[in-house]
Protein backbone atom coordinates (compact mmCIF):
# COMPACT_ATOMS: atom_id res chain seq x y z
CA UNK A 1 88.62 87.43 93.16
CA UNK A 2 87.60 84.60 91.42
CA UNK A 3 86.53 85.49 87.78
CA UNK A 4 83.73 83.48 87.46
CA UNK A 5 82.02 84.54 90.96
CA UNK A 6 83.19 88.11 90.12
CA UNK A 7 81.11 88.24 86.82
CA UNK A 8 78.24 86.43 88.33
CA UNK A 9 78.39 88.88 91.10
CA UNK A 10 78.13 91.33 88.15
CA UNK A 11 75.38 90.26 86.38
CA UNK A 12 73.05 89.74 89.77
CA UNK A 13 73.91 93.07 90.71
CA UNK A 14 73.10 94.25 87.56
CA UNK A 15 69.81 92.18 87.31
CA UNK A 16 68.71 93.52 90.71
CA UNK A 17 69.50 97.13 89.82
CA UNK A 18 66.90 96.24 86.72
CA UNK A 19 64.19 95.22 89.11
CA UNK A 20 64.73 91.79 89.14
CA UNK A 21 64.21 91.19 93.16
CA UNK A 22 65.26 87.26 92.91
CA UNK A 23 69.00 88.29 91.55
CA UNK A 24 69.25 90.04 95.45
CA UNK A 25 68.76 87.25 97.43
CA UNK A 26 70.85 85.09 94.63
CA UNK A 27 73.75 87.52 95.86
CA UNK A 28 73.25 87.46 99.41
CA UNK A 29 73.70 83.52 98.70
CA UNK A 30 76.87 83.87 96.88
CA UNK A 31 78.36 86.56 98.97
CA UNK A 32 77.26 85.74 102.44
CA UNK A 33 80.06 82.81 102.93
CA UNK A 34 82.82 85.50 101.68
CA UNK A 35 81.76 88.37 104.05
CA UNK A 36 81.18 85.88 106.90
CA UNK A 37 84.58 84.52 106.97
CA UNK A 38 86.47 87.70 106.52
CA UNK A 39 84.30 89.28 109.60
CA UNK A 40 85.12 86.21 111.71
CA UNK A 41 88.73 86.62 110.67
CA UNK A 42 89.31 90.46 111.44
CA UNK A 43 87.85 89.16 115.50
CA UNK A 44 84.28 89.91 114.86
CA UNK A 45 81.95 87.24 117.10
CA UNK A 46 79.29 85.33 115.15
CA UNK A 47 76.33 86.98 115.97
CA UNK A 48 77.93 90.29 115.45
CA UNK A 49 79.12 89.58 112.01
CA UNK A 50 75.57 87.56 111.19
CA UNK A 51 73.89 91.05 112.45
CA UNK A 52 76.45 93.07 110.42
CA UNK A 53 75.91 91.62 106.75
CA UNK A 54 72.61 91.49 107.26
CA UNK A 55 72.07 95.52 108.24
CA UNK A 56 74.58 95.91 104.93
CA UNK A 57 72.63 94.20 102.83
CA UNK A 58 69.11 95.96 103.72
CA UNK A 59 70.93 99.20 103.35
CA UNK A 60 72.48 98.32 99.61
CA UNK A 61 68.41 96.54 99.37
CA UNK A 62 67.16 100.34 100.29
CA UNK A 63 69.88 102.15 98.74
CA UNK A 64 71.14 100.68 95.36
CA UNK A 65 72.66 103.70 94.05
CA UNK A 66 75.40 102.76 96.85
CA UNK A 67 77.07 101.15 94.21
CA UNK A 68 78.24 102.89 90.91
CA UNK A 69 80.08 100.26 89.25
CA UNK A 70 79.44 96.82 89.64
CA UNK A 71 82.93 95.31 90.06
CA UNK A 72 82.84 97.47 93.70
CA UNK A 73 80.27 95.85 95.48
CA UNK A 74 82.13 93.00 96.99
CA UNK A 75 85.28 95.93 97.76
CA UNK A 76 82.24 97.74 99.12
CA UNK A 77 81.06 95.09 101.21
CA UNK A 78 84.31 94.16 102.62
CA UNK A 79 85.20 97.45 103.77
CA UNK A 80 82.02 98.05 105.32
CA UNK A 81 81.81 95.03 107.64
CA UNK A 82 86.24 96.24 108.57
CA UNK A 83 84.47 99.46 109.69
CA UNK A 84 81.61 98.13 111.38
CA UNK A 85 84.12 95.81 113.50
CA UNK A 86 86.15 99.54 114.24
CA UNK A 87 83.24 101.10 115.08
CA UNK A 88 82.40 98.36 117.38
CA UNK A 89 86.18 97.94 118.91
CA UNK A 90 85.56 102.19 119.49
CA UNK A 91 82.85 102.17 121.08
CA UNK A 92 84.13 99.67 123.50
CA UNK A 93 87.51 101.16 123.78
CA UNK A 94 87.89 104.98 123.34
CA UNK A 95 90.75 106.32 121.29
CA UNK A 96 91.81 102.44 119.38
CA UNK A 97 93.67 102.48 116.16
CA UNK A 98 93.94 100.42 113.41
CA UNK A 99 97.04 99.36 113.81
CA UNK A 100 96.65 98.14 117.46
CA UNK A 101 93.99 95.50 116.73
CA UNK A 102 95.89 92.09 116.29
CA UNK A 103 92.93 90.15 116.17
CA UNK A 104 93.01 89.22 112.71
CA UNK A 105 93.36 85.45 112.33
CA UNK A 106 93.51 83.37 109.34
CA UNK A 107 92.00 80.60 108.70
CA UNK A 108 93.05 78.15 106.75
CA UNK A 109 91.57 74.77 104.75
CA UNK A 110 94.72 71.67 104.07
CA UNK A 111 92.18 69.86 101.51
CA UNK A 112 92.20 66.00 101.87
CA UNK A 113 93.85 64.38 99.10
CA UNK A 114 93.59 60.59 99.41
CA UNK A 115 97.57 60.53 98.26
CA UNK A 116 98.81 61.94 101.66
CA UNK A 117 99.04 60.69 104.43
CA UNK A 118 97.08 62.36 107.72
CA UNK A 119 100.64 62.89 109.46
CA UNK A 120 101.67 65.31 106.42
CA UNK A 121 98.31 67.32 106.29
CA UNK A 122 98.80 68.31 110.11
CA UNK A 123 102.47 68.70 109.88
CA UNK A 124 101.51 71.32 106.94
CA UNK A 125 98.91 72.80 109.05
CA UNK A 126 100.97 73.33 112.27
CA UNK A 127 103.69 74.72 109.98
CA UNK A 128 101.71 76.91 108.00
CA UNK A 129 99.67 78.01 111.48
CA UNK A 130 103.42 79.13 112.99
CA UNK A 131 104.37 80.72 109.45
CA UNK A 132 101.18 83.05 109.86
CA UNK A 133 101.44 83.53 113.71
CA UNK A 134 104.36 85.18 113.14
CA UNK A 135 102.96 87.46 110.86
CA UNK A 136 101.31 90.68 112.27
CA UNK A 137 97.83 91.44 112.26
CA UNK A 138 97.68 93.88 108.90
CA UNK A 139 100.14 91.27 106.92
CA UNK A 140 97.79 88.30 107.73
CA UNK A 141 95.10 90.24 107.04
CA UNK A 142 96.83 91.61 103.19
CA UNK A 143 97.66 87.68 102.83
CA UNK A 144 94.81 86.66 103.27
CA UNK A 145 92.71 89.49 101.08
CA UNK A 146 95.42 88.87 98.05
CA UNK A 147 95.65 85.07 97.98
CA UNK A 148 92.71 83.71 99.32
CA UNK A 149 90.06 86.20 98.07
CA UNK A 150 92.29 87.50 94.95
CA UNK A 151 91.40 90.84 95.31
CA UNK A 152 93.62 93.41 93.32
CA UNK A 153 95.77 96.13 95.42
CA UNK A 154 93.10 98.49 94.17
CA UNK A 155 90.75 96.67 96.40
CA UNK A 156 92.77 95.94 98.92
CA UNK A 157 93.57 99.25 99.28
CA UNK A 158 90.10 100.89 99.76
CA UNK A 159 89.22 97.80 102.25
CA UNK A 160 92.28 98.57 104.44
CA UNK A 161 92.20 102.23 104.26
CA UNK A 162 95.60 102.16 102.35
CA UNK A 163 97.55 103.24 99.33
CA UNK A 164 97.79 101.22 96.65
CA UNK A 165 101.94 101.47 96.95
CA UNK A 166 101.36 100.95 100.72
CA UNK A 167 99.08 97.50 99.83
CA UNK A 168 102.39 96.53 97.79
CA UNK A 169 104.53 97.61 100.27
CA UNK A 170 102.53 95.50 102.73
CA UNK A 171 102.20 92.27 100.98
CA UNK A 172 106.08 92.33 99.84
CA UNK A 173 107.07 92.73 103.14
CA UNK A 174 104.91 90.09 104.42
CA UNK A 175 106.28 87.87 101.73
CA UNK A 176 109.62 88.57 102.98
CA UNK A 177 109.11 87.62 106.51
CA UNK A 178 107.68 84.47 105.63
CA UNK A 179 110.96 83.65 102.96
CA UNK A 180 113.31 85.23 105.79
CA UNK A 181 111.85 82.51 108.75
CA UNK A 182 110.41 79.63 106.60
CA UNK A 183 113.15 79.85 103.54
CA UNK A 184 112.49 76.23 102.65
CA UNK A 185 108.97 76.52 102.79
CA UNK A 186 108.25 77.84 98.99
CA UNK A 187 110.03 75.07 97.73
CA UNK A 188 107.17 72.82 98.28
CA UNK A 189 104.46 74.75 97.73
């Protein structure tokens, strides 16, 4: 995760913890955009994952001693709202496992850069759209947890209910895939 955001996350929690009330909502600003986006990626509607940080939130609001250490809460967070979304996929389907929900997409942002031209932004879009359709589920979702949030296997691991080795594992062979099928790809990147 970002360093920055990671020790402001820090020092609101921390604040908060000492009774500072403002330093909560201050982190349910910063946060919010983070969770939100990860929930709509793993298949959660909109209202469902509005409905879901909120109900975290008042419970960590009610319950600070949730978190021990600081640097957790966001790891915390994230692997809340994934259960939330299983307990909701259970409860509609009996007997679902982890590995049988492919509904993690990945979204993705090709910034504008006045240099390019319009024809290569979508033509790196629709590439990098095939690239991650042919990804499963779990390696989209690793992808996207490593490189887009820049979370460390340690977190990744507790969000996705893994090993650390099998987070590596995961990730590697996602690489792989992507080499294997796109193997000119990396060179512009």
């Amino acid at each position: 995760m970002n360093k920055s955001i990671n020790n402001q996350t820090i020092e609101l929690w921390q604040a908060f913890v000492d009774g500072e009330k403002a330093a909560f909502s201050k982190l349910y600003k910063i946060l919010y955009r983070k969770l939100y986006t990860y929930g709509i990626n793993t298949g959660m509607t909109n209202e469902c994952v509005e409905d879901t940080i909120q109900e975290l939130f008042i419970k960590l609001y009610i319950n600070p001693k949730q978190i021990t250490t600081p640097s957790t809460l966001l790891p915390f967070l994230l692997t809340s709202l994934r259960n939330s979304f299983l307990n909701i996929e259970k409860s509609s389907k009996r007997n679902i496992r982890i590995d049988d929900i492919e509904s993690f997409r990945f979204d993705f942002l090709v910034e504008n850069n006045p240099f390019e031209e319009k024809e290569e932004q979508e033509l790196l879009k629709k590439q990098i759209a095939r690239i991650l359709e042919s990804l499963t589920s779990r390696q989209r979702e690793i992808i996207y947890l490593k490189f887009l949030m820049q979370m460390s296997y340690e977190e990744i691991s507790s969000i996705m209910q893994l090993t650390e080795q099998a987070a590596r594992n995961l990730t590697h062979r996602a690489i792989e895939k992507i080499r294997k099928n796109n193997p000119y790809f990396f060179l512009f990147l």
